[in-house]
PDB file of N, CA and C in Angstrom:
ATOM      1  N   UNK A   1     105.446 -47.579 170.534  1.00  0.00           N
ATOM      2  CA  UNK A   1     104.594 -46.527 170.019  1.00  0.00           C
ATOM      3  C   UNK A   1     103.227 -47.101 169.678  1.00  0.00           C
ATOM      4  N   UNK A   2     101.820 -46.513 170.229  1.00  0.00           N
ATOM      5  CA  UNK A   2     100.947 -46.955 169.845  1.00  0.00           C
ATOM      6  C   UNK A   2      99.954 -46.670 168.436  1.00  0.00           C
ATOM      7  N   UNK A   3     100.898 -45.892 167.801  1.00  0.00           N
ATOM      8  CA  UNK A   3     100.648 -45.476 166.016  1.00  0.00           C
ATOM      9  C   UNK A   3     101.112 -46.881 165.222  1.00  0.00           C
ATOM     10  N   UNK A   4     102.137 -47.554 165.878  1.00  0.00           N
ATOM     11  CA  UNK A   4     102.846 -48.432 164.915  1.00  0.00           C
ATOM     12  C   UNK A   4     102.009 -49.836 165.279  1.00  0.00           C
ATOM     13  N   UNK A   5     101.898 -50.140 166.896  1.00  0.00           N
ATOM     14  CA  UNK A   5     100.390 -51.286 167.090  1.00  0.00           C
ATOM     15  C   UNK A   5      98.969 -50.930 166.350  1.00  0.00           C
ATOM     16  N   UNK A   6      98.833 -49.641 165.933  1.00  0.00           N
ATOM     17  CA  UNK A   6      97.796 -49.463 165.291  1.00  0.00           C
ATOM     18  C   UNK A   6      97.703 -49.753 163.278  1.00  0.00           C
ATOM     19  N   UNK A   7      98.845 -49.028 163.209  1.00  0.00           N
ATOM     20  CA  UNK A   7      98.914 -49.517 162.137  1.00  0.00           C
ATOM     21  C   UNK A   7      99.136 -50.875 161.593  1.00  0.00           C
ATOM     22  N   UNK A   8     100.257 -51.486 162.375  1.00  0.00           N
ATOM     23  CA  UNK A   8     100.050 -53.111 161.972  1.00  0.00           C
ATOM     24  C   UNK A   8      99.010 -53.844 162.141  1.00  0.00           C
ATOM     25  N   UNK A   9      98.148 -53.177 162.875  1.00  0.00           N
ATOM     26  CA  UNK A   9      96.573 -54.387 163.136  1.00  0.00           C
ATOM     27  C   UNK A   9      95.599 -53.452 161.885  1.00  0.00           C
ATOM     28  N   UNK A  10      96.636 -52.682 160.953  1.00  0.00           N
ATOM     29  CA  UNK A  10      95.698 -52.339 159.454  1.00  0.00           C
ATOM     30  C   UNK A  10      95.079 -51.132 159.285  1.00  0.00           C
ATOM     31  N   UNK A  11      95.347 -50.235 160.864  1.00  0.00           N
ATOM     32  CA  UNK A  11      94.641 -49.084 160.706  1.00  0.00           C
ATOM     33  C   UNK A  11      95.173 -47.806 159.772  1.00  0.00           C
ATOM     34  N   UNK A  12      94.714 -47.628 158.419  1.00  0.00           N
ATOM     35  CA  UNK A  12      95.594 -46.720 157.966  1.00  0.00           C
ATOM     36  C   UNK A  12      95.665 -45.475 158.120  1.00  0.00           C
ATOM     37  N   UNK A  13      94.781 -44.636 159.116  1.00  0.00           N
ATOM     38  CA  UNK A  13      95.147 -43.435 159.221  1.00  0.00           C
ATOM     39  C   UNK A  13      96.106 -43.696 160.357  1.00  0.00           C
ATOM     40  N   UNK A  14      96.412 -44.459 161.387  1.00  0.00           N
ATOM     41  CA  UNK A  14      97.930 -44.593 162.116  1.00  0.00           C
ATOM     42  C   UNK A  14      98.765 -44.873 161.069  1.00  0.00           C
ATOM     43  N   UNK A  15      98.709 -45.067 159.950  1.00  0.00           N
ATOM     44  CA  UNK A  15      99.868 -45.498 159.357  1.00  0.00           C
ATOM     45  C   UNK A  15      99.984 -43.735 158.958  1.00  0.00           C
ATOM     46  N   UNK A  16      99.149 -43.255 158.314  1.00  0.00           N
ATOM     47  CA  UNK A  16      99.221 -41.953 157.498  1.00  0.00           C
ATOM     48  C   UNK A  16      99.883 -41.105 158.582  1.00  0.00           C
ATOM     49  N   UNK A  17      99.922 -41.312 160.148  1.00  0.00           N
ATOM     50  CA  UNK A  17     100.105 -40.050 161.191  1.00  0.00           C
ATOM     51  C   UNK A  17     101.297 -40.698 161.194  1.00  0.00           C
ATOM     52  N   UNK A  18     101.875 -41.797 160.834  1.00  0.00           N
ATOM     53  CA  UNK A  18     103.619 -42.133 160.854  1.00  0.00           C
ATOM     54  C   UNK A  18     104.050 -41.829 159.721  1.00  0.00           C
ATOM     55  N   UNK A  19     103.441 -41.562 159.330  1.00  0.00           N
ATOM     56  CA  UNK A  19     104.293 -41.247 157.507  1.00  0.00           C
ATOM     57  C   UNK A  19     104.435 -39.838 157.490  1.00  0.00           C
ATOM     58  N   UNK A  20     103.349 -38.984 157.940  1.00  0.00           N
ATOM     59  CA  UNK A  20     103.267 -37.674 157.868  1.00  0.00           C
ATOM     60  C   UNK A  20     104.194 -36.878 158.983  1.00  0.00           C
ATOM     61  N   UNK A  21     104.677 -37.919 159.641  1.00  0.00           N
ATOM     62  CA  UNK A  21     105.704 -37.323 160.843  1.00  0.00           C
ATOM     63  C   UNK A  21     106.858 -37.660 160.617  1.00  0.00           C
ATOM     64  N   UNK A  22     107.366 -38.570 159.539  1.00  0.00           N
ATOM     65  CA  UNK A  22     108.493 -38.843 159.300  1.00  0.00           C
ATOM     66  C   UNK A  22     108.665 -38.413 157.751  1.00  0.00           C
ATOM     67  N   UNK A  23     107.777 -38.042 157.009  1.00  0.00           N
ATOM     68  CA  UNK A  23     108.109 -37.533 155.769  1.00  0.00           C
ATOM     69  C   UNK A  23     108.814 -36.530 155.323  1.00  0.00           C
ATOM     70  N   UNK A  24     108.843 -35.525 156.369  1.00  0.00           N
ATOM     71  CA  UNK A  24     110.290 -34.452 156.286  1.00  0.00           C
ATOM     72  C   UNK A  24     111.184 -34.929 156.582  1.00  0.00           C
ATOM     73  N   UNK A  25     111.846 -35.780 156.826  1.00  0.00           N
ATOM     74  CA  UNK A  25     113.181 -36.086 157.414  1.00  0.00           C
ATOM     75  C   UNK A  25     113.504 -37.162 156.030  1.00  0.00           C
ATOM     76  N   UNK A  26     112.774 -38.097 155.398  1.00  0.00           N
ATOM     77  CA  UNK A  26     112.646 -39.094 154.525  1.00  0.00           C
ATOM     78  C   UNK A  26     112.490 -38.152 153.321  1.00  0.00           C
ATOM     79  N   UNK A  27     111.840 -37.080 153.289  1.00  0.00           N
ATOM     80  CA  UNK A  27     112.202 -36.420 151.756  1.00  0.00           C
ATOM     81  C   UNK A  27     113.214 -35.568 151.414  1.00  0.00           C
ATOM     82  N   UNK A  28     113.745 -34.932 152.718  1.00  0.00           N
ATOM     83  CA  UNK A  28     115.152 -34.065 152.915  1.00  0.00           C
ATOM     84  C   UNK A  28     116.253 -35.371 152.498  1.00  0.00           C
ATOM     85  N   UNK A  29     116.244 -36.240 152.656  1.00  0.00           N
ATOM     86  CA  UNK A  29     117.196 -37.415 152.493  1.00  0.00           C
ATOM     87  C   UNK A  29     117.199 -38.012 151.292  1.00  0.00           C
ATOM     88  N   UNK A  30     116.415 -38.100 150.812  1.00  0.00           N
ATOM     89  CA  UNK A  30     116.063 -38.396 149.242  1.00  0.00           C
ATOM     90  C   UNK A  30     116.261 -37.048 148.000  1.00  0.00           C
ATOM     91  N   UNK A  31     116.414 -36.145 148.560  1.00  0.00           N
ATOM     92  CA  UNK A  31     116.427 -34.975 147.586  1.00  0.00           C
ATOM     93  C   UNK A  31     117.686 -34.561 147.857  1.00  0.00           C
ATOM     94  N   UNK A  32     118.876 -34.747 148.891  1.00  0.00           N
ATOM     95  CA  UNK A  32     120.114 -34.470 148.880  1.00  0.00           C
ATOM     96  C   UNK A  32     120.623 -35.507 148.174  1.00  0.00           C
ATOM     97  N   UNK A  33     120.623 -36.750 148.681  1.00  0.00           N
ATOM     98  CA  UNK A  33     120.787 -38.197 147.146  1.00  0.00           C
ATOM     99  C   UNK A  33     120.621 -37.859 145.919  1.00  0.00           C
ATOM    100  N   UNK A  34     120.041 -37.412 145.656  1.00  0.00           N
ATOM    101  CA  UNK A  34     119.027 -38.196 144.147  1.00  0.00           C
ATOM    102  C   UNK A  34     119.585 -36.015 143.705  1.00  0.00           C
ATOM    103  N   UNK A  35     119.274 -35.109 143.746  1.00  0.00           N
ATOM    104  CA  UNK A  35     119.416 -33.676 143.370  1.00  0.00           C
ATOM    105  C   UNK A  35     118.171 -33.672 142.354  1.00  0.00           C
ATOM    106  N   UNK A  36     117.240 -34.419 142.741  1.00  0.00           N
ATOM    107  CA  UNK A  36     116.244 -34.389 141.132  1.00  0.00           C
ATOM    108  C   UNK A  36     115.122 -34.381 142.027  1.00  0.00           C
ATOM    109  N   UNK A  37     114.333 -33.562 142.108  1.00  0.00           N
ATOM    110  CA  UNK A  37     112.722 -33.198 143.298  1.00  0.00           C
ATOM    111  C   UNK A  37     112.057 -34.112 142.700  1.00  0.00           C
ATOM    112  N   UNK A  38     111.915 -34.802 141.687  1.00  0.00           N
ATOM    113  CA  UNK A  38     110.888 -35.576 140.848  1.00  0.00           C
ATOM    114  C   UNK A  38     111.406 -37.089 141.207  1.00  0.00           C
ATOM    115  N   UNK A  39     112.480 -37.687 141.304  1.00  0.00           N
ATOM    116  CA  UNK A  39     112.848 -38.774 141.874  1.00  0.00           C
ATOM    117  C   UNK A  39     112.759 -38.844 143.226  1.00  0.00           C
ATOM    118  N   UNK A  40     113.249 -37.841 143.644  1.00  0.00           N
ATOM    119  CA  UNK A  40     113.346 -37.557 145.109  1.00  0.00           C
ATOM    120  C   UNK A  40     111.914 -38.208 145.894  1.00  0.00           C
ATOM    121  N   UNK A  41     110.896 -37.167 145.161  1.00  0.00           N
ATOM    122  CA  UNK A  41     109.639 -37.508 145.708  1.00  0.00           C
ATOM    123  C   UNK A  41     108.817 -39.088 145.590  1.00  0.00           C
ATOM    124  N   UNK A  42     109.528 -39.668 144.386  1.00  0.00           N
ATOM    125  CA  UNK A  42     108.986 -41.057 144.066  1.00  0.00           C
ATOM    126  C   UNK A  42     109.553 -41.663 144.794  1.00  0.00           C
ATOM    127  N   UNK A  43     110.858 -41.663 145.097  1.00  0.00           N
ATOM    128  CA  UNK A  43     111.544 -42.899 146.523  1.00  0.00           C
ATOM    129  C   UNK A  43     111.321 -42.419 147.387  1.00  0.00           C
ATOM    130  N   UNK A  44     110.386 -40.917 147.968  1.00  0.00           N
ATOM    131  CA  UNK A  44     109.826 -40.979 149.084  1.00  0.00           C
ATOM    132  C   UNK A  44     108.318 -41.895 149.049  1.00  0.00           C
ATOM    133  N   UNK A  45     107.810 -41.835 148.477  1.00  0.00           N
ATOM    134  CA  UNK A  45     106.938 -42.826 148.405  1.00  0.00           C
ATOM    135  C   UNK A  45     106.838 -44.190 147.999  1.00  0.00           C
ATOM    136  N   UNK A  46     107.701 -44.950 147.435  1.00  0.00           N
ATOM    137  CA  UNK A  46     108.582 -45.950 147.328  1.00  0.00           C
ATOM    138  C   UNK A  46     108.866 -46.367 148.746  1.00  0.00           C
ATOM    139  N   UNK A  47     109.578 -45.531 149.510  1.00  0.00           N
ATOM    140  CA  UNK A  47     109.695 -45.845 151.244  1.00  0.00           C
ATOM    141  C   UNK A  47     108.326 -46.099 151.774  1.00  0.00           C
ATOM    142  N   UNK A  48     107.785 -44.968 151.835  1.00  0.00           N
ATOM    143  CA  UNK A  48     106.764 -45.338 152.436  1.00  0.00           C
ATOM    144  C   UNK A  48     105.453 -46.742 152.438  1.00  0.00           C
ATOM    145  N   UNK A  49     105.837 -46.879 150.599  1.00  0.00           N
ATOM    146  CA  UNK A  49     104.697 -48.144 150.216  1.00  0.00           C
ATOM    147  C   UNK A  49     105.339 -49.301 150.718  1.00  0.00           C
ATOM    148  N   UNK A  50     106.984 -49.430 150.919  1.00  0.00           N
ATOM    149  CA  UNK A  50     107.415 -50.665 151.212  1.00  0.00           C
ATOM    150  C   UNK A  50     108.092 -50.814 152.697  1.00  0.00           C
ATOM    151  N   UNK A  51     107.950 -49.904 153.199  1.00  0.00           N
ATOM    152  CA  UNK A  51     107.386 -50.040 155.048  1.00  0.00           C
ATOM    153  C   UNK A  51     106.338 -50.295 155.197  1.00  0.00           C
ATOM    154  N   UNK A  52     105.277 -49.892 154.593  1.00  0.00           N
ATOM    155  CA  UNK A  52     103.569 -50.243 155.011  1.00  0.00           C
ATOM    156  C   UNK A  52     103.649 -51.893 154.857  1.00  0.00           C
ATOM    157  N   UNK A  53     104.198 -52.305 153.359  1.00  0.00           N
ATOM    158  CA  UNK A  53     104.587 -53.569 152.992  1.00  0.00           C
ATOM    159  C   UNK A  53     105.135 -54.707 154.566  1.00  0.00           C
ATOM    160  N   UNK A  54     106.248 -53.736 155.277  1.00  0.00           N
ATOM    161  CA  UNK A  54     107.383 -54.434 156.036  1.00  0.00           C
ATOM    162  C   UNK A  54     106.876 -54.202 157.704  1.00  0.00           C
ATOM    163  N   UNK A  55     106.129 -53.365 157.354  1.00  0.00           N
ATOM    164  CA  UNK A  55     105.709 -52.997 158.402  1.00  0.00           C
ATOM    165  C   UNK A  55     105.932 -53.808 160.227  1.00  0.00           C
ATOM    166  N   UNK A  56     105.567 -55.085 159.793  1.00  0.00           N
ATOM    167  CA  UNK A  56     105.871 -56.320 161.300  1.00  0.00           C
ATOM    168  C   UNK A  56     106.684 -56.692 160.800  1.00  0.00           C
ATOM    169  N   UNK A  57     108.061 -56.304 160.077  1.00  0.00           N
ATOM    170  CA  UNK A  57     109.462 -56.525 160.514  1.00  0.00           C
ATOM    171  C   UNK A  57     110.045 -55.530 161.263  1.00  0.00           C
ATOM    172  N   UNK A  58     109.791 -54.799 161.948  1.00  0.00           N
ATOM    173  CA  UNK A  58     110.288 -53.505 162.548  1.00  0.00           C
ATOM    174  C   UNK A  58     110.291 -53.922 163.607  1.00  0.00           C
ATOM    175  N   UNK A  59     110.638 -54.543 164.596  1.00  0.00           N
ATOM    176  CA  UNK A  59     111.630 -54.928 165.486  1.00  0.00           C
ATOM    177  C   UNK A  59     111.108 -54.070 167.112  1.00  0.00           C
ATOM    178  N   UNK A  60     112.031 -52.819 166.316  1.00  0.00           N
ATOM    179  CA  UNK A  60     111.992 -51.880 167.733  1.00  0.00           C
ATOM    180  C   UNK A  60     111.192 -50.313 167.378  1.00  0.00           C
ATOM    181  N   UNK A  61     110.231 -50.524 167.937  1.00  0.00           N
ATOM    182  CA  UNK A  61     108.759 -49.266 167.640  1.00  0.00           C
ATOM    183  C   UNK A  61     109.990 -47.863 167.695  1.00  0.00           C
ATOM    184  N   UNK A  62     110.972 -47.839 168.465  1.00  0.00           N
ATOM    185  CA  UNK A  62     111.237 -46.988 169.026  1.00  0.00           C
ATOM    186  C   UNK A  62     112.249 -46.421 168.231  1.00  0.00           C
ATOM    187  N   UNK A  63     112.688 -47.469 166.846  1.00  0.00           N
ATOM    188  CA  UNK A  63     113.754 -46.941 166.142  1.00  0.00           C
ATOM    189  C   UNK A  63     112.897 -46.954 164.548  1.00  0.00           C
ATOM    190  N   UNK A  64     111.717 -46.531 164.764  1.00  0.00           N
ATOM    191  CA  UNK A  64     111.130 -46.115 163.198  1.00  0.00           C
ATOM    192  C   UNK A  64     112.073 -45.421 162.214  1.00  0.00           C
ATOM    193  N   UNK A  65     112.408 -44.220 163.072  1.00  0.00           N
ATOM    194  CA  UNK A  65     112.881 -43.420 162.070  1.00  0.00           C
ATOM    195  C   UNK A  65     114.399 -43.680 161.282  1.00  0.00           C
ATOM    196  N   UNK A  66     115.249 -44.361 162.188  1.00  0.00           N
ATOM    197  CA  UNK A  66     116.212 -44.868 161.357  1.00  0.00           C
ATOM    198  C   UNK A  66     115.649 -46.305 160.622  1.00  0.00           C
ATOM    199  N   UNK A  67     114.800 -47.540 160.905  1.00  0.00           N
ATOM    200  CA  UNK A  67     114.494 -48.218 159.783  1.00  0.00           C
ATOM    201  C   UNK A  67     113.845 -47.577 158.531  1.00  0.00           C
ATOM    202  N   UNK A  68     113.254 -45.994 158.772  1.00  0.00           N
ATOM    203  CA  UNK A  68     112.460 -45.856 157.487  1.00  0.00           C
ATOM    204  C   UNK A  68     113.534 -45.628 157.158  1.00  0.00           C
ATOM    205  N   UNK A  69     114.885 -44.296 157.320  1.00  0.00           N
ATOM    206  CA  UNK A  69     116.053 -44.040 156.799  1.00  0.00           C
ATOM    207  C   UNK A  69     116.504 -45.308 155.840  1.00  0.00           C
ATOM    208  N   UNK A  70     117.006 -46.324 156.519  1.00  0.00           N
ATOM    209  CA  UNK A  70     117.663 -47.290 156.201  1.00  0.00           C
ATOM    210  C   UNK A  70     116.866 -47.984 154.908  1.00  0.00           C
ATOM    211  N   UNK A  71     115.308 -47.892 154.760  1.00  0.00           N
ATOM    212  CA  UNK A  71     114.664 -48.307 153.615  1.00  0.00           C
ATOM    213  C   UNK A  71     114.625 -47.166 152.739  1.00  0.00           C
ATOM    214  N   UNK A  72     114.605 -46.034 152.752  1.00  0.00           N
ATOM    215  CA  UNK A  72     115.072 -44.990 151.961  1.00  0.00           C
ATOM    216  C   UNK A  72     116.501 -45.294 151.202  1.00  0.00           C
ATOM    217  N   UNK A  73     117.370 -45.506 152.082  1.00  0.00           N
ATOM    218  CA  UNK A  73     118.952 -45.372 151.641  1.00  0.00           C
ATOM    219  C   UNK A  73     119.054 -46.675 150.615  1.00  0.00           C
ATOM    220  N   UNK A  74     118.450 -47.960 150.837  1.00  0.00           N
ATOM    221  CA  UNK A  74     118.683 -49.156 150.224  1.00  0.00           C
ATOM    222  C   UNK A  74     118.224 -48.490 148.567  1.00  0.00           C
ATOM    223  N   UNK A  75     116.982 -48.130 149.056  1.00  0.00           N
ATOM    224  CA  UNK A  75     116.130 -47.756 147.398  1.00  0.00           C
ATOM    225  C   UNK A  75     117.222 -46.434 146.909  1.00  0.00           C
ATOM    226  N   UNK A  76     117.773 -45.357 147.530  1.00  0.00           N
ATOM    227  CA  UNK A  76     117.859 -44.545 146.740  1.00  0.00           C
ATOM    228  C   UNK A  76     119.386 -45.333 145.991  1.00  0.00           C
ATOM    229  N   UNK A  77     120.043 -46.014 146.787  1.00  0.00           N
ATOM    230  CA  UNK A  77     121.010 -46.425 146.126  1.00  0.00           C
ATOM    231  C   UNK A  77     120.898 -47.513 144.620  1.00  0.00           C
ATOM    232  N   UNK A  78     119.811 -48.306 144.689  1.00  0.00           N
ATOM    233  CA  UNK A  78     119.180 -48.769 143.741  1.00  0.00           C
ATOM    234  C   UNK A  78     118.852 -47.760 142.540  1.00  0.00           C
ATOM    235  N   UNK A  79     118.191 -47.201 143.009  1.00  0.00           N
ATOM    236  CA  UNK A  79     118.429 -45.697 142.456  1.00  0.00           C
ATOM    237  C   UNK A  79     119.311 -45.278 141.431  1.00  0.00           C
ATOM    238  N   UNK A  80     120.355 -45.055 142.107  1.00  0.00           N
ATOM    239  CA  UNK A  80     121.651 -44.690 141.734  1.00  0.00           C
ATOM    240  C   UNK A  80     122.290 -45.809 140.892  1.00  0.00           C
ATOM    241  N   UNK A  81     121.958 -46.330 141.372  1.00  0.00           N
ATOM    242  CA  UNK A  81     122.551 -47.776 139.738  1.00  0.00           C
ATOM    243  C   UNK A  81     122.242 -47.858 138.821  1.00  0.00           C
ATOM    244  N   UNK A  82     120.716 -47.265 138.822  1.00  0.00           N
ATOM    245  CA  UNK A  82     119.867 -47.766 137.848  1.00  0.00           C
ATOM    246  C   UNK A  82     120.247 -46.364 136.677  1.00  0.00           C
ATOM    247  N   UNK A  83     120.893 -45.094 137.723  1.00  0.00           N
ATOM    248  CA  UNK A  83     120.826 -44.181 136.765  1.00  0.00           C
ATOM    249  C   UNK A  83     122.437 -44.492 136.054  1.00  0.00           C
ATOM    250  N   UNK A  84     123.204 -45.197 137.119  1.00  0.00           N
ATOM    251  CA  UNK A  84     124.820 -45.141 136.333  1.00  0.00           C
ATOM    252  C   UNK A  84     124.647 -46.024 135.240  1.00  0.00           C
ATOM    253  N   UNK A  85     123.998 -46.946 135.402  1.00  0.00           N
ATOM    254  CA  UNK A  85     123.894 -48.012 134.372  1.00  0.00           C
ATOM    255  C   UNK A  85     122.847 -47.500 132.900  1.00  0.00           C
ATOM    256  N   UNK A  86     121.817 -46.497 133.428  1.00  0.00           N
ATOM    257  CA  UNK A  86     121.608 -46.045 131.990  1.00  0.00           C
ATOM    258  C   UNK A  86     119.948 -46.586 132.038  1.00  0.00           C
ATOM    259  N   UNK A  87     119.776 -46.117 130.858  1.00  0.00           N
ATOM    260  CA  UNK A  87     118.599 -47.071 130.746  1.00  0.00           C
ATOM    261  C   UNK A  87     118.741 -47.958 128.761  1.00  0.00           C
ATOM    262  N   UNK A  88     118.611 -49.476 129.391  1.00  0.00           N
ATOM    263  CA  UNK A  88     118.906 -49.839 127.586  1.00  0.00           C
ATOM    264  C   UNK A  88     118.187 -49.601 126.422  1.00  0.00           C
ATOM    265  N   UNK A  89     118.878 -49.718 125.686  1.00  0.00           N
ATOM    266  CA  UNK A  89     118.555 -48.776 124.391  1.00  0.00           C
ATOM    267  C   UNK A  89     118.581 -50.281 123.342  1.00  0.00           C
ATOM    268  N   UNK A  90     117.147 -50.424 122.519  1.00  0.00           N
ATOM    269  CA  UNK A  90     116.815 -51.772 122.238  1.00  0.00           C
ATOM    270  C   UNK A  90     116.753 -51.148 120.707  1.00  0.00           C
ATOM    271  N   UNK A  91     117.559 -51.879 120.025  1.00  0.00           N
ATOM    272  CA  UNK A  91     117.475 -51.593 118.762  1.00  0.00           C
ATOM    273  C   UNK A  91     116.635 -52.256 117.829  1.00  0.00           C
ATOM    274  N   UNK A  92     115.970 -51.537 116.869  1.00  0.00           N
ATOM    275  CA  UNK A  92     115.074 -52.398 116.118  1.00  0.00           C
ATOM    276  C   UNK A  92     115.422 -52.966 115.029  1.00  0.00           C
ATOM    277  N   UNK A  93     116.598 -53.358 114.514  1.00  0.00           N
ATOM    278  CA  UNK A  93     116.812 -54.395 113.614  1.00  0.00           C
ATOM    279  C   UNK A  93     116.824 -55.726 114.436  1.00  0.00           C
ATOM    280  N   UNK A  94     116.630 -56.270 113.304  1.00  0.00           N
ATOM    281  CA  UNK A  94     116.412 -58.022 113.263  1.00  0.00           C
ATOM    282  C   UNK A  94     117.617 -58.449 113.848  1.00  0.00           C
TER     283      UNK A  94
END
């Protein structure tokens, strides 16, 4: 794909025309996970900042859309730990 040679040599509106074409499929996936539109939407962008990040590890141009999946699924499950586990509660005595 010549969006993804463009974007790795830094161009960011090729990056923005891959994000904006895969962002329905990456926020439908995050909002059936997560049932919360407000998380949902932050690990869609969470994906997106850490593909831009990964960007020349992507292998095969031709399988974007399951590596973004697959960086979606890692985070939302992180996600999901972070909510089973809670968030700690720091007490203020000595």
């Amino acid at each position: 794909m010549e969006l993804i040679s463009f974007a790795r040599s830094g161009d960011q509106e090729a990056f923005t025309s891959l994000m904006r074409s895969h962002e329905g499929g990456i926020q439908s996936f995050c909002r059936r996970f997560t049932k919360k539109p407000d998380d949902a939407e932050d690990l869609v962008l969470e994906t997106f900042v850490e593909a831009y990040l990964k960007l020349n590890q992507l292998r095969n141009s031709e399988a974007i859309a399951h590596w973004l999946r697959s960086i979606a699924r890692n985070l939302c499950r992180s996600w999901y730990r972070k909510q089973r586990m809670g968030s700690p509660s720091f007490s203020s005595d000595p």
